[in-house]
PDB file of N, CA and C in Angstrom:
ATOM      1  N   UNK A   1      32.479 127.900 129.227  1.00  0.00           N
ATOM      2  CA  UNK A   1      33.779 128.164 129.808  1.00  0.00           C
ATOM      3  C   UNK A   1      33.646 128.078 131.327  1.00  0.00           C
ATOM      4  N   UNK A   2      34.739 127.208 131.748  1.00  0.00           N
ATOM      5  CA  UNK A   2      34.459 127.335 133.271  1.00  0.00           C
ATOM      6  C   UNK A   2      35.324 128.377 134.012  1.00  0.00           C
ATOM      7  N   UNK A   3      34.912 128.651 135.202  1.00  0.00           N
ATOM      8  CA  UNK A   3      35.547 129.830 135.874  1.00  0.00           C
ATOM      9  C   UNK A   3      36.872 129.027 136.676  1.00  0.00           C
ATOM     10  N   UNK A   4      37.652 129.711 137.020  1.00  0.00           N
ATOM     11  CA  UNK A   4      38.650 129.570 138.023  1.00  0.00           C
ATOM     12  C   UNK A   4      38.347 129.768 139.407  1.00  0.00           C
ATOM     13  N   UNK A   5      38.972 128.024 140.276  1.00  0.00           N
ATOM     14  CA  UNK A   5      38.470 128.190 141.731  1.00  0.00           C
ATOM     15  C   UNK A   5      39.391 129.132 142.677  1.00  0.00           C
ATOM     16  N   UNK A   6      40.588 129.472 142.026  1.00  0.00           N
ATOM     17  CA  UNK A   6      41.294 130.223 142.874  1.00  0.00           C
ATOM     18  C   UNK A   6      41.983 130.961 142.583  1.00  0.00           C
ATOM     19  N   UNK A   7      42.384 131.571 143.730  1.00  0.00           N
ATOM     20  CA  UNK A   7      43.676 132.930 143.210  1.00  0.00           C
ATOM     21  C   UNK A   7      44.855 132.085 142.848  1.00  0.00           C
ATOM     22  N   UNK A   8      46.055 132.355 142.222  1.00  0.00           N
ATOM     23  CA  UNK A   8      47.219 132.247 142.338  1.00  0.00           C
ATOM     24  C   UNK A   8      47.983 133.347 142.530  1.00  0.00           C
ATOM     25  N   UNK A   9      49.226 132.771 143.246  1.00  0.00           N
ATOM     26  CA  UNK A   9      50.441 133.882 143.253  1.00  0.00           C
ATOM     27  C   UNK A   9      51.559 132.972 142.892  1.00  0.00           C
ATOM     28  N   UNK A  10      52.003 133.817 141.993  1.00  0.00           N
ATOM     29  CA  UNK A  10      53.442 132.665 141.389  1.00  0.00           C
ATOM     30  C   UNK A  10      54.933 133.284 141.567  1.00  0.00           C
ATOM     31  N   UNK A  11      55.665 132.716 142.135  1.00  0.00           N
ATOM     32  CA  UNK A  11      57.069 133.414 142.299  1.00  0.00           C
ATOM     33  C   UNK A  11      57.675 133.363 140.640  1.00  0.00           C
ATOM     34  N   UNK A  12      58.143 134.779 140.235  1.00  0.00           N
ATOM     35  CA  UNK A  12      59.181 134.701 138.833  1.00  0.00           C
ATOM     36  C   UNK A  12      60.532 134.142 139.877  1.00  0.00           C
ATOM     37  N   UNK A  13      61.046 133.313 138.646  1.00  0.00           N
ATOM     38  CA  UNK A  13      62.225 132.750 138.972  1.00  0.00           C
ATOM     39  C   UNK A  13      63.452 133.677 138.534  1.00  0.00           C
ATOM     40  N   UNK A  14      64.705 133.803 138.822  1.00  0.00           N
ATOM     41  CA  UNK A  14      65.555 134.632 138.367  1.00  0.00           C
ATOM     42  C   UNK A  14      66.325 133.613 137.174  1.00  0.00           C
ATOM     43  N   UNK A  15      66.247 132.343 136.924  1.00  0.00           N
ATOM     44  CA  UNK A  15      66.943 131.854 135.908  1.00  0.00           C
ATOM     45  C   UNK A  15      67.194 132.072 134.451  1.00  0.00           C
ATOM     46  N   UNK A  16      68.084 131.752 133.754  1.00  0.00           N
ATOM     47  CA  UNK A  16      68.258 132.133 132.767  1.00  0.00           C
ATOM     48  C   UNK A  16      67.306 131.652 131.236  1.00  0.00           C
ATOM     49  N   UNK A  17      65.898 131.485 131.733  1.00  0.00           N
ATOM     50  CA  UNK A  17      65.629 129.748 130.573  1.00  0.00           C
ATOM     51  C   UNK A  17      63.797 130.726 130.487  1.00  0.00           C
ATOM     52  N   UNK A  18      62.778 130.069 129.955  1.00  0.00           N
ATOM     53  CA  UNK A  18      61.657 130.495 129.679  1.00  0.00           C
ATOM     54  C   UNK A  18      60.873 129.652 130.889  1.00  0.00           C
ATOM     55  N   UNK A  19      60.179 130.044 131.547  1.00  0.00           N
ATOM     56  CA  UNK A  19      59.147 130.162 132.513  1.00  0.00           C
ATOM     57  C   UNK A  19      57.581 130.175 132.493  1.00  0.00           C
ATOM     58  N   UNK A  20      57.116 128.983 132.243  1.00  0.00           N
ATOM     59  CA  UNK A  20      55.570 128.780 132.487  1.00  0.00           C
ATOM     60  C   UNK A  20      54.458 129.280 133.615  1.00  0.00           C
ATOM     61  N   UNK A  21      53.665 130.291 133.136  1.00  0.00           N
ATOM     62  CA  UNK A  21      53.458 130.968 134.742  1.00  0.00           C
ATOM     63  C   UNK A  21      51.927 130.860 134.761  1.00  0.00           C
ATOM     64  N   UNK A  22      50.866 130.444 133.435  1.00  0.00           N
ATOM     65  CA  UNK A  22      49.817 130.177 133.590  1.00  0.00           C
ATOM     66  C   UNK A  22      49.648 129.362 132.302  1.00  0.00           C
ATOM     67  N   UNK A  23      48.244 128.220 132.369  1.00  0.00           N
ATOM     68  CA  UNK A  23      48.547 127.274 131.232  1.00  0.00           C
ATOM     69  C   UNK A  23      46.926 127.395 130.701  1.00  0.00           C
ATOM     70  N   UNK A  24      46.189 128.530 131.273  1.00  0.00           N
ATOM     71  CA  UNK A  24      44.996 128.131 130.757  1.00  0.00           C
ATOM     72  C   UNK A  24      43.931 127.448 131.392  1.00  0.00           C
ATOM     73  N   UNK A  25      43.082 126.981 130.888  1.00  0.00           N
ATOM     74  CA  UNK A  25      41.867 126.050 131.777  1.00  0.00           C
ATOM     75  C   UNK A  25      42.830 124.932 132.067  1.00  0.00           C
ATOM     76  N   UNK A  26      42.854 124.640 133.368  1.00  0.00           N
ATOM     77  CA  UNK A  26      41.557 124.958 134.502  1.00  0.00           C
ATOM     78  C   UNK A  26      42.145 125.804 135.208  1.00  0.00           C
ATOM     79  N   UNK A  27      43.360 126.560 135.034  1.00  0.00           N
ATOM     80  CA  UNK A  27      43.820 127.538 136.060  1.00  0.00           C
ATOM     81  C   UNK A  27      43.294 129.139 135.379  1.00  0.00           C
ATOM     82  N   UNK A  28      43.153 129.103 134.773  1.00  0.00           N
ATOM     83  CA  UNK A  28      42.257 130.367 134.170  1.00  0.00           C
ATOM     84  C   UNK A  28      41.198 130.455 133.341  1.00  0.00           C
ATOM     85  N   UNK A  29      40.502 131.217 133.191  1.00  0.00           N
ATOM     86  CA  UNK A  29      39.451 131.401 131.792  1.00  0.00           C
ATOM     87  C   UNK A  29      39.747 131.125 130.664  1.00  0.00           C
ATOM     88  N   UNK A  30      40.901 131.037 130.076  1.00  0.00           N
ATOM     89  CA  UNK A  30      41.544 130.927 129.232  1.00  0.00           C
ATOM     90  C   UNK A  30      43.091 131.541 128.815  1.00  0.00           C
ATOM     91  N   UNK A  31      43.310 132.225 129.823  1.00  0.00           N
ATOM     92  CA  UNK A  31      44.623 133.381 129.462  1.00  0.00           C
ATOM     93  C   UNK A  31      45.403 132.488 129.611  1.00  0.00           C
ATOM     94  N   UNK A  32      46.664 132.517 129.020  1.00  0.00           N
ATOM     95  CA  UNK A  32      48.203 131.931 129.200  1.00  0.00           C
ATOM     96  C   UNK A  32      49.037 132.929 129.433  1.00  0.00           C
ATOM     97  N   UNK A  33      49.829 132.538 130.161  1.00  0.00           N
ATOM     98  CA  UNK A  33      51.161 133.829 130.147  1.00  0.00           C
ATOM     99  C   UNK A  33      52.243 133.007 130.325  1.00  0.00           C
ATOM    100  N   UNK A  34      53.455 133.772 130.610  1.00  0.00           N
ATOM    101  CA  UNK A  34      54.896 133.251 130.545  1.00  0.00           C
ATOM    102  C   UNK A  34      56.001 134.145 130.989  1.00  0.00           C
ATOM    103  N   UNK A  35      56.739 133.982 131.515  1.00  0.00           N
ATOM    104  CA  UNK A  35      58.220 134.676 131.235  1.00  0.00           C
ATOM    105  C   UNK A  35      59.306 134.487 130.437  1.00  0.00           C
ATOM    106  N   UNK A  36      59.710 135.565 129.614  1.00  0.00           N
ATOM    107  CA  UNK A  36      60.654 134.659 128.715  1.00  0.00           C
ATOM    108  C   UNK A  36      61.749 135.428 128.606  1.00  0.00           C
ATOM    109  N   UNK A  37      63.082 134.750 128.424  1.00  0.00           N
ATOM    110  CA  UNK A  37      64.146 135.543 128.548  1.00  0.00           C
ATOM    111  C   UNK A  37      65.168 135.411 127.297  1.00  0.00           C
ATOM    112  N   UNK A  38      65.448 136.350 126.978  1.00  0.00           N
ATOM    113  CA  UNK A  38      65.977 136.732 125.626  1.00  0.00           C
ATOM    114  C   UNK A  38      67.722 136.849 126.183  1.00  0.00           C
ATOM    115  N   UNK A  39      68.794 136.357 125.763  1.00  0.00           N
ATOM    116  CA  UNK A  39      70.063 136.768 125.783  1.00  0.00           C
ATOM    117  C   UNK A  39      70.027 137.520 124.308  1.00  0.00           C
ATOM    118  N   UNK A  40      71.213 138.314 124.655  1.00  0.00           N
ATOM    119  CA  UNK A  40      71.331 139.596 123.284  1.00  0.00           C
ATOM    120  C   UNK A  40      71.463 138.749 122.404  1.00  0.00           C
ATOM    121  N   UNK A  41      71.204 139.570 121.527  1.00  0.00           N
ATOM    122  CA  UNK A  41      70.788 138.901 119.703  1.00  0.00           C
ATOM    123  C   UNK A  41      69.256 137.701 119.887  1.00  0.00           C
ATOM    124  N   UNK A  42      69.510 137.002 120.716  1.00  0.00           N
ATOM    125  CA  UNK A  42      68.315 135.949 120.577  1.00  0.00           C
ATOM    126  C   UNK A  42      66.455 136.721 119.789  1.00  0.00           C
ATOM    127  N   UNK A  43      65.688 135.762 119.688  1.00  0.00           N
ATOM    128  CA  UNK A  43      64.693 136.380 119.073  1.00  0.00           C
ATOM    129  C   UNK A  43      63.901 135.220 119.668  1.00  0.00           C
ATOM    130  N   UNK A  44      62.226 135.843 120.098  1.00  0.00           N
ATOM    131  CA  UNK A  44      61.468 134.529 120.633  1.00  0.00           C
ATOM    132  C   UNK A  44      60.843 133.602 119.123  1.00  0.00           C
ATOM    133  N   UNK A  45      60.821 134.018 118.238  1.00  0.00           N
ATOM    134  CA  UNK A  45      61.052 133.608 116.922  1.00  0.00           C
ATOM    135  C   UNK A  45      59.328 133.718 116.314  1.00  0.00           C
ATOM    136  N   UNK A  46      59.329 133.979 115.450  1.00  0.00           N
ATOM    137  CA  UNK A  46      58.373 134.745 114.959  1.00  0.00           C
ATOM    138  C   UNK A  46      57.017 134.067 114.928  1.00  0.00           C
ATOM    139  N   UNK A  47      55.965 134.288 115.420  1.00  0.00           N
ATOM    140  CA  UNK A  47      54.665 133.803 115.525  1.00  0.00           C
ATOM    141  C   UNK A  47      53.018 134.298 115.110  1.00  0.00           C
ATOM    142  N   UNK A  48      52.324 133.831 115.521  1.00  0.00           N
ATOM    143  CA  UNK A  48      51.030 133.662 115.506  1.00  0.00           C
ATOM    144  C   UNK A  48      49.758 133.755 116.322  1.00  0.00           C
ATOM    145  N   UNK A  49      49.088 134.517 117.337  1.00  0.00           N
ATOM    146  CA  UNK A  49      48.563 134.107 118.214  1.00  0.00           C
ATOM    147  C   UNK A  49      47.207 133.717 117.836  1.00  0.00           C
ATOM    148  N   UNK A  50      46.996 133.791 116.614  1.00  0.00           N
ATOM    149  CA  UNK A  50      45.391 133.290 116.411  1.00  0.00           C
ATOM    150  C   UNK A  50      44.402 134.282 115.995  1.00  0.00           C
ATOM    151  N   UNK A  51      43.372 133.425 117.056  1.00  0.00           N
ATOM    152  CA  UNK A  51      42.280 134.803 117.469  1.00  0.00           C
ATOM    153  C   UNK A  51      42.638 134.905 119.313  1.00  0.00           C
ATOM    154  N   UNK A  52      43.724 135.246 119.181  1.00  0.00           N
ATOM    155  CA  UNK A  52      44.054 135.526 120.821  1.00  0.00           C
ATOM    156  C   UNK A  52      44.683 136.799 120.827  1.00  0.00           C
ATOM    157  N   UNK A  53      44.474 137.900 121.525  1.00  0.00           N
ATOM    158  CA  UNK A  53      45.115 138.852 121.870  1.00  0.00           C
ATOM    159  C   UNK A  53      46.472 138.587 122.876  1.00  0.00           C
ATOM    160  N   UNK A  54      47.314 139.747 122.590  1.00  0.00           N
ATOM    161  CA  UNK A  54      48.655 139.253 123.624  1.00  0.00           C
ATOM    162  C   UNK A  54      48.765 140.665 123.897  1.00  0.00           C
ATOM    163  N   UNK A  55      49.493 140.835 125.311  1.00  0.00           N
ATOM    164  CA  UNK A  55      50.023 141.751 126.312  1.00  0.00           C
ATOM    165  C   UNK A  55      51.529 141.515 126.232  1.00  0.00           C
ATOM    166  N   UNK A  56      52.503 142.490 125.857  1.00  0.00           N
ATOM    167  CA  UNK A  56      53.955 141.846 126.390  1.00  0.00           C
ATOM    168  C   UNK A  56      54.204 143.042 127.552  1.00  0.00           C
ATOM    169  N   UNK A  57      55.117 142.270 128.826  1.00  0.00           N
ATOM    170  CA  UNK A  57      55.080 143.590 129.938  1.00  0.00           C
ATOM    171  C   UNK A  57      56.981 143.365 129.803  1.00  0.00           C
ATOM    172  N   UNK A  58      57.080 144.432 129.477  1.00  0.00           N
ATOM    173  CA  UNK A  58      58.799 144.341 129.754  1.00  0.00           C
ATOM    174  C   UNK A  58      59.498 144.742 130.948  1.00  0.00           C
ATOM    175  N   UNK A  59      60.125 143.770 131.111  1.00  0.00           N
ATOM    176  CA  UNK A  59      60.758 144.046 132.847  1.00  0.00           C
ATOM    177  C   UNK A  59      62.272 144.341 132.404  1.00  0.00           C
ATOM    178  N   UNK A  60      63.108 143.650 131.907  1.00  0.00           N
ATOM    179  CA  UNK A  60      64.604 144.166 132.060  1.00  0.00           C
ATOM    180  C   UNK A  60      64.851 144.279 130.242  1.00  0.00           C
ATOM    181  N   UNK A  61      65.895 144.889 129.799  1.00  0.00           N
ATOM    182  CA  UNK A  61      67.015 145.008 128.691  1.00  0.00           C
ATOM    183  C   UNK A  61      66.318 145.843 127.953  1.00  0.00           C
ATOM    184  N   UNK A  62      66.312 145.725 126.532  1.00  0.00           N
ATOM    185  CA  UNK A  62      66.170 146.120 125.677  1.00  0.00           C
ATOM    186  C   UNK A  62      65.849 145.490 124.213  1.00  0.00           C
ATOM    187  N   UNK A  63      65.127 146.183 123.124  1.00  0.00           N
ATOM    188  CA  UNK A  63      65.024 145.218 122.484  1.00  0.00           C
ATOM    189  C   UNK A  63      63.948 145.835 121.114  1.00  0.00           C
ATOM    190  N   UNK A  64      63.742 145.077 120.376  1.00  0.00           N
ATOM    191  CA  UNK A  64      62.809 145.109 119.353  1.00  0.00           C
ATOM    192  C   UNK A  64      61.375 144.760 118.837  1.00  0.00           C
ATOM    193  N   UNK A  65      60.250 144.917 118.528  1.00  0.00           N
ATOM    194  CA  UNK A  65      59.051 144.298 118.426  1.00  0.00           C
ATOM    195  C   UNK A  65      58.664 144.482 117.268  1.00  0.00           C
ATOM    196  N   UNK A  66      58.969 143.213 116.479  1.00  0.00           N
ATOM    197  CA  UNK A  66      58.523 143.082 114.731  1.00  0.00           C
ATOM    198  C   UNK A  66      56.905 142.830 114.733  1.00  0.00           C
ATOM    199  N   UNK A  67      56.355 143.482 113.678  1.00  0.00           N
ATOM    200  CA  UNK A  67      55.207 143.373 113.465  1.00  0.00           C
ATOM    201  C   UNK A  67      54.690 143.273 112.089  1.00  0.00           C
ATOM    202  N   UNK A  68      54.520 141.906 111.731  1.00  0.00           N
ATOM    203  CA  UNK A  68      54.597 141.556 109.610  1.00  0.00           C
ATOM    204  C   UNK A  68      55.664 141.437 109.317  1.00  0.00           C
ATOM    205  N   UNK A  69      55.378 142.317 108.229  1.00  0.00           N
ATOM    206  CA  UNK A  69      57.329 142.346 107.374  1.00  0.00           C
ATOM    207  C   UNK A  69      57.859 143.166 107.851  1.00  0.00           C
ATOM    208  N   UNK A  70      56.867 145.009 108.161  1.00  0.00           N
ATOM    209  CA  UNK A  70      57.425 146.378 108.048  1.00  0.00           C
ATOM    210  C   UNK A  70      57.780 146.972 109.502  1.00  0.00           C
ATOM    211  N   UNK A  71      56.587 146.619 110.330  1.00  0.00           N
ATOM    212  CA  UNK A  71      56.404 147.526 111.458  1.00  0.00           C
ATOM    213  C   UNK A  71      57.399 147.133 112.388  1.00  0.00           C
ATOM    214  N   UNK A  72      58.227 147.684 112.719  1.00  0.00           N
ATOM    215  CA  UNK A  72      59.700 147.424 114.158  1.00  0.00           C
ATOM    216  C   UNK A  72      59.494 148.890 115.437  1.00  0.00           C
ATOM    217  N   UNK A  73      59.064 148.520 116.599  1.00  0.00           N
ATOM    218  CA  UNK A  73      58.784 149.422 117.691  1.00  0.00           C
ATOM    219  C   UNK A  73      59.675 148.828 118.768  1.00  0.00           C
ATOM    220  N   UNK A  74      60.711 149.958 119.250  1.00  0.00           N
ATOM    221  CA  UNK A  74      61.295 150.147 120.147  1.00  0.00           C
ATOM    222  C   UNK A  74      60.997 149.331 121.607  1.00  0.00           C
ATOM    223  N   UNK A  75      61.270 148.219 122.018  1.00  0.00           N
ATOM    224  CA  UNK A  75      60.531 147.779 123.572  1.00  0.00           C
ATOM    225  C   UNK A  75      61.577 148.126 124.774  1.00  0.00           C
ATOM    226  N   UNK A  76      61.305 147.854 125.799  1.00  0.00           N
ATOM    227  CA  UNK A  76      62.228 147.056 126.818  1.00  0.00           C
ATOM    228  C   UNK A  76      61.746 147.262 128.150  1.00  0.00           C
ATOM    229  N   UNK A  77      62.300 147.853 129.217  1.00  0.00           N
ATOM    230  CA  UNK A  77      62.203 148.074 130.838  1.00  0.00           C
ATOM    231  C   UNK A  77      61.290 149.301 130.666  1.00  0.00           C
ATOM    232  N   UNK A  78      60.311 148.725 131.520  1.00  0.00           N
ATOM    233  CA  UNK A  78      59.166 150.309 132.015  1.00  0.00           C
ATOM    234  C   UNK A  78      58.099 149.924 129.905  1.00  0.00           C
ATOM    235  N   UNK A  79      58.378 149.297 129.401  1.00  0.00           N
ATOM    236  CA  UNK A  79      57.449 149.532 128.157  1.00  0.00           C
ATOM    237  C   UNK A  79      56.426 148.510 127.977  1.00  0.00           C
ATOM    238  N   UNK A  80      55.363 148.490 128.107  1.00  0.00           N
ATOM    239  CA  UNK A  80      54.319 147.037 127.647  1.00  0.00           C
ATOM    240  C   UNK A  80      53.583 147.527 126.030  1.00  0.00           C
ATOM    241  N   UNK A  81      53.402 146.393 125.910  1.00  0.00           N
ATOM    242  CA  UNK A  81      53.354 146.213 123.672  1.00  0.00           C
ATOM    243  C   UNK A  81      51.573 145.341 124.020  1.00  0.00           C
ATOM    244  N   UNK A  82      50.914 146.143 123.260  1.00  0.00           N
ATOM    245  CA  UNK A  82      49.472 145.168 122.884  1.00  0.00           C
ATOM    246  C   UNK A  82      49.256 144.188 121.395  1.00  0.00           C
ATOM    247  N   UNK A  83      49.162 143.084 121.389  1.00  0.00           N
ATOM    248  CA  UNK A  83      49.166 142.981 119.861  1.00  0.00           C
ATOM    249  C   UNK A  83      47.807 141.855 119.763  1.00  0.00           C
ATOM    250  N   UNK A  84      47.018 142.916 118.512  1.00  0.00           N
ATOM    251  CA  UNK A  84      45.911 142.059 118.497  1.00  0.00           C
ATOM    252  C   UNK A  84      45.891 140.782 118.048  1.00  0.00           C
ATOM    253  N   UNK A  85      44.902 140.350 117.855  1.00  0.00           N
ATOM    254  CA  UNK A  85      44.544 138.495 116.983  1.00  0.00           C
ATOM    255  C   UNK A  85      45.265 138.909 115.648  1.00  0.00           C
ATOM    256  N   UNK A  86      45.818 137.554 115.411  1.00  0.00           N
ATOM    257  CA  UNK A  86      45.903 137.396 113.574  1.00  0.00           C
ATOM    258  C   UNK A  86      47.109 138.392 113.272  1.00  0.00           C
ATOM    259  N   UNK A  87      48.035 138.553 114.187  1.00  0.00           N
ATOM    260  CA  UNK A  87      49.087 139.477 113.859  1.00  0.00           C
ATOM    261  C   UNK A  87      50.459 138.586 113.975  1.00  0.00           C
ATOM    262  N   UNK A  88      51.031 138.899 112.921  1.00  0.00           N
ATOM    263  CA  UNK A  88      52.614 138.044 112.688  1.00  0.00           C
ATOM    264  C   UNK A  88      53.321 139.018 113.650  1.00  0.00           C
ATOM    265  N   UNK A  89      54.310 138.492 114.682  1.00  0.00           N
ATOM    266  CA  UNK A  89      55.317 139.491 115.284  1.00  0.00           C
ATOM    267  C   UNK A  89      56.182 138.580 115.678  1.00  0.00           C
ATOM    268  N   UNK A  90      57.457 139.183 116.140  1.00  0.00           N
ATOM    269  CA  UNK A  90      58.905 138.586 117.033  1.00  0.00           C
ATOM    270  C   UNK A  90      59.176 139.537 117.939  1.00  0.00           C
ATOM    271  N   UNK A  91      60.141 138.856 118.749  1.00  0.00           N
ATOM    272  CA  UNK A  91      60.976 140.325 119.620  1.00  0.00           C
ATOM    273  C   UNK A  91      62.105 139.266 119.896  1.00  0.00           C
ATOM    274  N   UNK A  92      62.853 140.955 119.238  1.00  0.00           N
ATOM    275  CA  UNK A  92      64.285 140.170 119.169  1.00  0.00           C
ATOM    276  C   UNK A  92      65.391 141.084 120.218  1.00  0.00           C
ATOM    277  N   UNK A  93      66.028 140.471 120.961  1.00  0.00           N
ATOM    278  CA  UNK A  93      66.941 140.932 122.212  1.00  0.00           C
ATOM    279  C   UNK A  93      68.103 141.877 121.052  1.00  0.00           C
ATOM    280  N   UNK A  94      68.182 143.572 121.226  1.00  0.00           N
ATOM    281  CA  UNK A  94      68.898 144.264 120.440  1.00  0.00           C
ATOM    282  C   UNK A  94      70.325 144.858 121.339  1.00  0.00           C
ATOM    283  N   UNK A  95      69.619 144.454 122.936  1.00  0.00           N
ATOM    284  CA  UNK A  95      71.125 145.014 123.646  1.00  0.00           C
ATOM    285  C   UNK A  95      71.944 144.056 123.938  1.00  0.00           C
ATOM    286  N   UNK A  96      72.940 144.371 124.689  1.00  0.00           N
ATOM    287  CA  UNK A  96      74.232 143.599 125.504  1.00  0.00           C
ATOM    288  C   UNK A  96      73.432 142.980 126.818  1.00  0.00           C
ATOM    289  N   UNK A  97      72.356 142.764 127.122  1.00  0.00           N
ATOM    290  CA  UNK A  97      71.879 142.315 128.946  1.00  0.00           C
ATOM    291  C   UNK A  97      70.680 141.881 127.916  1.00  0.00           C
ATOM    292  N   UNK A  98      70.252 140.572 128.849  1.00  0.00           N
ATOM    293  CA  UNK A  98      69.034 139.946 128.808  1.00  0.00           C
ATOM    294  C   UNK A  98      67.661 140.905 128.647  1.00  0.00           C
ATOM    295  N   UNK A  99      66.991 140.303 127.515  1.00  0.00           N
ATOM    296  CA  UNK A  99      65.751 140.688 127.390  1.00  0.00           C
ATOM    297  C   UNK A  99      64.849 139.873 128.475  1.00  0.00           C
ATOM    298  N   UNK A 100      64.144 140.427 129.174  1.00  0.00           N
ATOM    299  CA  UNK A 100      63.457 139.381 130.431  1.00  0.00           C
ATOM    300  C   UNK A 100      61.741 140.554 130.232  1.00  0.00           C
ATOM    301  N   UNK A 101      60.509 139.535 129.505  1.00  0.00           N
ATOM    302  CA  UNK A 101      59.081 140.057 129.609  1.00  0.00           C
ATOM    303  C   UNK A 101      58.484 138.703 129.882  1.00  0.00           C
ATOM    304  N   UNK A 102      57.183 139.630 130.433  1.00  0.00           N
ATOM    305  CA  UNK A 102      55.721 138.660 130.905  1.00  0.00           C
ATOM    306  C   UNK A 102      55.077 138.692 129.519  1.00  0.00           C
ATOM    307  N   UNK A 103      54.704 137.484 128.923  1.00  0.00           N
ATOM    308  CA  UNK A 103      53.675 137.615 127.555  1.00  0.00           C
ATOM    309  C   UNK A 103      52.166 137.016 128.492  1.00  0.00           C
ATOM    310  N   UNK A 104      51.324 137.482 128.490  1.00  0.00           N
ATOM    311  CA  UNK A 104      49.685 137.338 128.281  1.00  0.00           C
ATOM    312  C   UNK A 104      49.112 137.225 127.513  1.00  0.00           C
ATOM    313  N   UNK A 105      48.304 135.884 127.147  1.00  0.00           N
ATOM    314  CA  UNK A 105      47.560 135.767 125.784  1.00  0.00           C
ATOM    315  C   UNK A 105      46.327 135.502 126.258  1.00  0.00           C
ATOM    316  N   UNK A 106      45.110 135.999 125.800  1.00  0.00           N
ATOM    317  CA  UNK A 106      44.086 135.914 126.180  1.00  0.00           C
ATOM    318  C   UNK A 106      42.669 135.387 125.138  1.00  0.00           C
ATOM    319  N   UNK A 107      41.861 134.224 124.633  1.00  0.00           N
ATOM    320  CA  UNK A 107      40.912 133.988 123.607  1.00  0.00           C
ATOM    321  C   UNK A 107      40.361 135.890 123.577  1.00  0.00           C
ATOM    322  N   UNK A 108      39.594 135.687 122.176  1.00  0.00           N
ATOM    323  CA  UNK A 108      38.902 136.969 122.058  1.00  0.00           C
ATOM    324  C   UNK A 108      37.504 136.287 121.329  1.00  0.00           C
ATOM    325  N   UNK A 109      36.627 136.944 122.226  1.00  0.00           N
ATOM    326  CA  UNK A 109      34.464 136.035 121.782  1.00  0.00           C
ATOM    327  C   UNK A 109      34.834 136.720 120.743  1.00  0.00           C
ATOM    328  N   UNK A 110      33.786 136.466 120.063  1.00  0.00           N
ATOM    329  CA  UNK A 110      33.279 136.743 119.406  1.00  0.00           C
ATOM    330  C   UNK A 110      32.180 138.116 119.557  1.00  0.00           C
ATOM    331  N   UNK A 111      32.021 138.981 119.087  1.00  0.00           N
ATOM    332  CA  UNK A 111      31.143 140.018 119.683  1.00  0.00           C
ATOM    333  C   UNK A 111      30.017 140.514 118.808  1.00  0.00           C
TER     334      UNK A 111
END
């Protein structure tokens, strides 16, 4: 794995649309992240991260965090969600104002 030659600083955009904010090698070790913005009802639609761990950091609204079939936890402003490898989840926008979070996905070695 190669290292990263530099810092970044990335401006979040205020637009209404999903936001690419790291892509991985060669700009990182491997982490990806994003901004993504949910209008009410919307859902980022249900996924997969692998063997990658994810960070969600919630900045504005409100909202939901499915986990499988059963597990549903409360998200939104001021709340960040950890979800390990190999876990099915969504988050679905439950208020009237934009759901707006940072997702971080990061490989996980082997140990």
């Amino acid at each position: 794995m190669s290292s990263p030659k530099e810092v970044l600083v990335i401006d979040l955009n205020k637009s209404a649309e999903y936001q690419k904010l790291l892509d991985g090698q060669p700009q990182t070790c491997g982490m990806r992240c994003g901004r993504v913005y949910l209008k009410p009802g919307q859902t980022c639609g249900r996924h997969n991260t692998g063997e990658h761990e994810e960070t969600l950091v919630f900045l504005s609204g409100r909202g939901e965090l499915l986990v499988g079939e059963e597990d549903h936890f409360a998200v939104g402003q001021g709340k960040i969600s950890y979800i390990p490898p190999n876990t099915v989840h969504d988050v679905k926008n439950t208020g009237n104002k934009p759901l707006i979070y940072i997702y971080c996905v990061a490989p996980v070695e082997a140990g």
